[in-house]
Protein backbone atom coordinates (compact mmCIF):
# COMPACT_ATOMS: atom_id res chain seq x y z
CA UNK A 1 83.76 164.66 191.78
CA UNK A 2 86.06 162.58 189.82
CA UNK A 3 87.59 164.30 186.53
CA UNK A 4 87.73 161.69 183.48
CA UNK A 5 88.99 161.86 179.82
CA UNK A 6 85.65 161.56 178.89
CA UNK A 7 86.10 161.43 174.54
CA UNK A 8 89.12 158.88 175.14
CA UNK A 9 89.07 155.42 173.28
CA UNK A 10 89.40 152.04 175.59
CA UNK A 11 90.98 149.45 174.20
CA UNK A 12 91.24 145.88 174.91
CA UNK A 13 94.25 142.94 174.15
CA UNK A 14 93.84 139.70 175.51
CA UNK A 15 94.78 140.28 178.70
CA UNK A 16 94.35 144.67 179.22
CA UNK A 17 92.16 146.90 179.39
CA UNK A 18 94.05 150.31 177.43
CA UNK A 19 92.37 153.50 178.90
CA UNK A 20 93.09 156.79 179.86
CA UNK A 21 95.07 157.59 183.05
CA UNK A 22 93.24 158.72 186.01
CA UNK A 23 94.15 159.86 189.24
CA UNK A 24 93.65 156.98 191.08
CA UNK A 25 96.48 155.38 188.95
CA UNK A 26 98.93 157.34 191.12
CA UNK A 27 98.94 154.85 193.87
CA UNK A 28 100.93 152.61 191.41
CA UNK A 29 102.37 155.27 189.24
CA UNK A 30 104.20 157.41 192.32
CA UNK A 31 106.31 154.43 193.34
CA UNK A 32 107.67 153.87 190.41
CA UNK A 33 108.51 157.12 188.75
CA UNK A 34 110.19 157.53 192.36
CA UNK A 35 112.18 154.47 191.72
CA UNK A 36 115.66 153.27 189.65
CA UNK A 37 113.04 151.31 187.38
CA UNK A 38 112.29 154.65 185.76
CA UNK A 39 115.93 156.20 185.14
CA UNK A 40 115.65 155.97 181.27
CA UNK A 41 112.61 158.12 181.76
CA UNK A 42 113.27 161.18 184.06
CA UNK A 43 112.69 159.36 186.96
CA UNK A 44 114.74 157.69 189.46
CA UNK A 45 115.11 157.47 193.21
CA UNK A 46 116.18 161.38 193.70
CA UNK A 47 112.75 162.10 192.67
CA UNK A 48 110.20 163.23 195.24
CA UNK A 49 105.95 162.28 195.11
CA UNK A 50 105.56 165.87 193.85
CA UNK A 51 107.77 165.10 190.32
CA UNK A 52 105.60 162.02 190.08
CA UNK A 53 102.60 164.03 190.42
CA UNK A 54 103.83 166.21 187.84
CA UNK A 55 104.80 163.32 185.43
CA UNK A 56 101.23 161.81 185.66
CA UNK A 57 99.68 165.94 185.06
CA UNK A 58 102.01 165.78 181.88
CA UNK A 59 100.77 162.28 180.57
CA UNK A 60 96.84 163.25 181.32
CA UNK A 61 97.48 166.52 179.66
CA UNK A 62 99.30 165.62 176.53
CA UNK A 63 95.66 163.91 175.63
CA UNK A 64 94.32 167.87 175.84
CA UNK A 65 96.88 169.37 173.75
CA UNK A 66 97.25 166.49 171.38
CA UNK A 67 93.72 164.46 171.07
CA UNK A 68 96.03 161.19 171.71
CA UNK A 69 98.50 159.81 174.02
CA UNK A 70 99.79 157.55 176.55
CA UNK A 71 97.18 154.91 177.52
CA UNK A 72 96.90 153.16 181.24
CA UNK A 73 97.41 149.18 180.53
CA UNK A 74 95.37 147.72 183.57
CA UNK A 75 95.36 144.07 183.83
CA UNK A 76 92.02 142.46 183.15
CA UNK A 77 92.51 139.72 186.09
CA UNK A 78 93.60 142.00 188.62
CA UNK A 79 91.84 145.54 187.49
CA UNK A 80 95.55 146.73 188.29
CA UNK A 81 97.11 149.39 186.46
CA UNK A 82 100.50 147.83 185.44
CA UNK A 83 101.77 150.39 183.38
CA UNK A 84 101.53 153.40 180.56
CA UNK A 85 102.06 152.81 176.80
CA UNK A 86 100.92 154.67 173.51
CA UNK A 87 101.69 157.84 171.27
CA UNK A 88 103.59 160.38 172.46
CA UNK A 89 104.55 163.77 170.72
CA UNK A 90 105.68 166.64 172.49
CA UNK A 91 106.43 169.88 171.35
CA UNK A 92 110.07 168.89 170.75
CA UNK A 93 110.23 165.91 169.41
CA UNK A 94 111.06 165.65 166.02
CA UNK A 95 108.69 162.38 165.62
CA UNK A 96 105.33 160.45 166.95
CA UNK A 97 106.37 157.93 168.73
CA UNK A 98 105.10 155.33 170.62
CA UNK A 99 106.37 154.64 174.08
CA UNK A 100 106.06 151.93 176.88
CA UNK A 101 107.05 151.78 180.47
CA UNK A 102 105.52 148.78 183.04
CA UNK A 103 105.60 150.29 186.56
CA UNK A 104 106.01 147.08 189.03
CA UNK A 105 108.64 145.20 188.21
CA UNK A 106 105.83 141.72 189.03
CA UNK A 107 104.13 142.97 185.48
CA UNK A 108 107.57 142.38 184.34
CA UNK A 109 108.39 139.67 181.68
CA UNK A 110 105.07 138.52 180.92
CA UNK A 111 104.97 140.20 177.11
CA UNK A 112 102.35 142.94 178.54
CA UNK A 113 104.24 145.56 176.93
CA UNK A 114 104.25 144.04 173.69
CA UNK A 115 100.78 142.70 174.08
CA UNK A 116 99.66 146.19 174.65
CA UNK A 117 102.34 148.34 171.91
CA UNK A 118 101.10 146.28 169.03
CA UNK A 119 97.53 147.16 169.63
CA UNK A 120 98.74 150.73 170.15
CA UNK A 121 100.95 150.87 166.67
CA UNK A 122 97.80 149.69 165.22
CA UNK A 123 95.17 152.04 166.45
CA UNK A 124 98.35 154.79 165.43
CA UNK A 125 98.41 153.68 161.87
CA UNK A 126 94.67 153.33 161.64
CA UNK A 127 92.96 155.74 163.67
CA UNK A 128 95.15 158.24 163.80
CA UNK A 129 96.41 158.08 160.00
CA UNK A 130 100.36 157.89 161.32
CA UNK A 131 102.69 156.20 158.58
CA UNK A 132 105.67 155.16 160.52
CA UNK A 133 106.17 155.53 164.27
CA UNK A 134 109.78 155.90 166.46
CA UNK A 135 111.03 154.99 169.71
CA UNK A 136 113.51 156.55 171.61
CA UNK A 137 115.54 154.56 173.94
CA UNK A 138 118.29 155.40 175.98
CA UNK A 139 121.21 152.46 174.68
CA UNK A 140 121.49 151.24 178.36
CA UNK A 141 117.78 150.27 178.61
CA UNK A 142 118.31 146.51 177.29
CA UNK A 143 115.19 145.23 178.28
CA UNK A 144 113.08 147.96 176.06
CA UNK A 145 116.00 147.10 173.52
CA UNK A 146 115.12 143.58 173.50
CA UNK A 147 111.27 144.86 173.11
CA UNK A 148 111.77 147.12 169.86
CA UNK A 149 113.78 144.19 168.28
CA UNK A 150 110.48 142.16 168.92
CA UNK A 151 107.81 144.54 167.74
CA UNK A 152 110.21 144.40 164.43
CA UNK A 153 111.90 148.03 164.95
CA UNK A 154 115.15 149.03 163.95
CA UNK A 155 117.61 151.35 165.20
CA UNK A 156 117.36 154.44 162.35
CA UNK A 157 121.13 156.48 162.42
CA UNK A 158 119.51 159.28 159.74
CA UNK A 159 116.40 160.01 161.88
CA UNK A 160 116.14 163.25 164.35
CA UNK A 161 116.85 162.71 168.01
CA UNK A 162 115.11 165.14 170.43
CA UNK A 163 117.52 167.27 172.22
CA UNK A 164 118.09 165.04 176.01
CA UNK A 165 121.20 165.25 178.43
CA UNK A 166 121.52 161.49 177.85
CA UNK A 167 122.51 159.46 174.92
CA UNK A 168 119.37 158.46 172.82
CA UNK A 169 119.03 155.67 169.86
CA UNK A 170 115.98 156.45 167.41
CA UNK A 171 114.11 152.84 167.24
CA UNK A 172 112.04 153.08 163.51
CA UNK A 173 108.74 150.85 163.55
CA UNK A 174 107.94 148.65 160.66
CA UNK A 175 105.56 151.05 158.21
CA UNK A 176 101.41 150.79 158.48
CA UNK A 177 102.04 148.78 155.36
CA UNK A 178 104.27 146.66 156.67
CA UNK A 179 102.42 145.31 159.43
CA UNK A 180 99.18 144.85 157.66
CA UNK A 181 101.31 142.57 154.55
């Protein structure tokens, strides 16, 4: 038997299928939360297959607990997962955000991220009734810098940071209103 988020939304972009994670995503996922591509994440290459495990429980879960979350972007041509994007709110976290990370550095470049956030930031602000959205990124991560400055976010010095080890910049998304002028 194979366990699914059954009551979770797909959604498609030009080029992904956005769906719920699922175990067999691990194959993908492992390597990469194991890997220096994830650093600005918790991850890194001091982390063992049973933290990656872990990280994938915590991403399925947080649709339990929350009714939303981080959506699997699989690649249409390849049926590939290629990475994990969508809202995010955990318990200590001052704000919703909405978070990206591509896991093989060959989905790299290719505007999949973007692609697949401004889908997200609109099923956010019209499904689940959010007004404005965050994103927090460590101030060493230049390429999802260089993303936020693209989706039309701005770096928000009054917002709330959630308590990390690291250094964190608060990334404001334009408001629902915004984006639909």
């Amino acid at each position: 038997m194979t366990a699914r988020l059954t009551d979770t939304p797909v959604l498609e972009t030009a080029r992904l299928i956005l769906r719920a994670p699922q175990a067999s995503d691990f194959e993908v996922f492992a390597p990469f939360v194991m890997s220096d591509r994830a650093r600005y994440i918790g991850g890194g290459a001091d982390k063992d297959i049973g933290h990656a495990w872990r990280v994938l429980a915590i991403i399925t879960g947080h649709w339990h607990l929350r009714g939303f979350g981080s959506f699997v972007a699989e690649e249409k041509a390849s049926g590939q997962p290629i990475g994990s994007m969508g809202p995010w709110f955990p318990g200590d976290w001052p704000e919703e955000e909405l978070g990206w990370t591509i896991w093989t550095d060959t989905a790299e470049g290719k505007g999949y991220a973007f692609e697949a956030v401004t889908a997200l930031r609109r099923h956010a602000y019209e499904v689940l009734g959010w007004s404005t959205a965050v994103s927090y990124i460590d101030p060493a991560n230049a390429r999802s810098r260089v993303l936020a400055e693209r989706l039309g976010c701005r770096i928000d010095r009054e917002a709330a940071k959630p308590l990390r080890d690291n250094e964190i910049d608060v990334w404001r998304h334009p408001a629902a209103e915004e984006i639909a002028a």
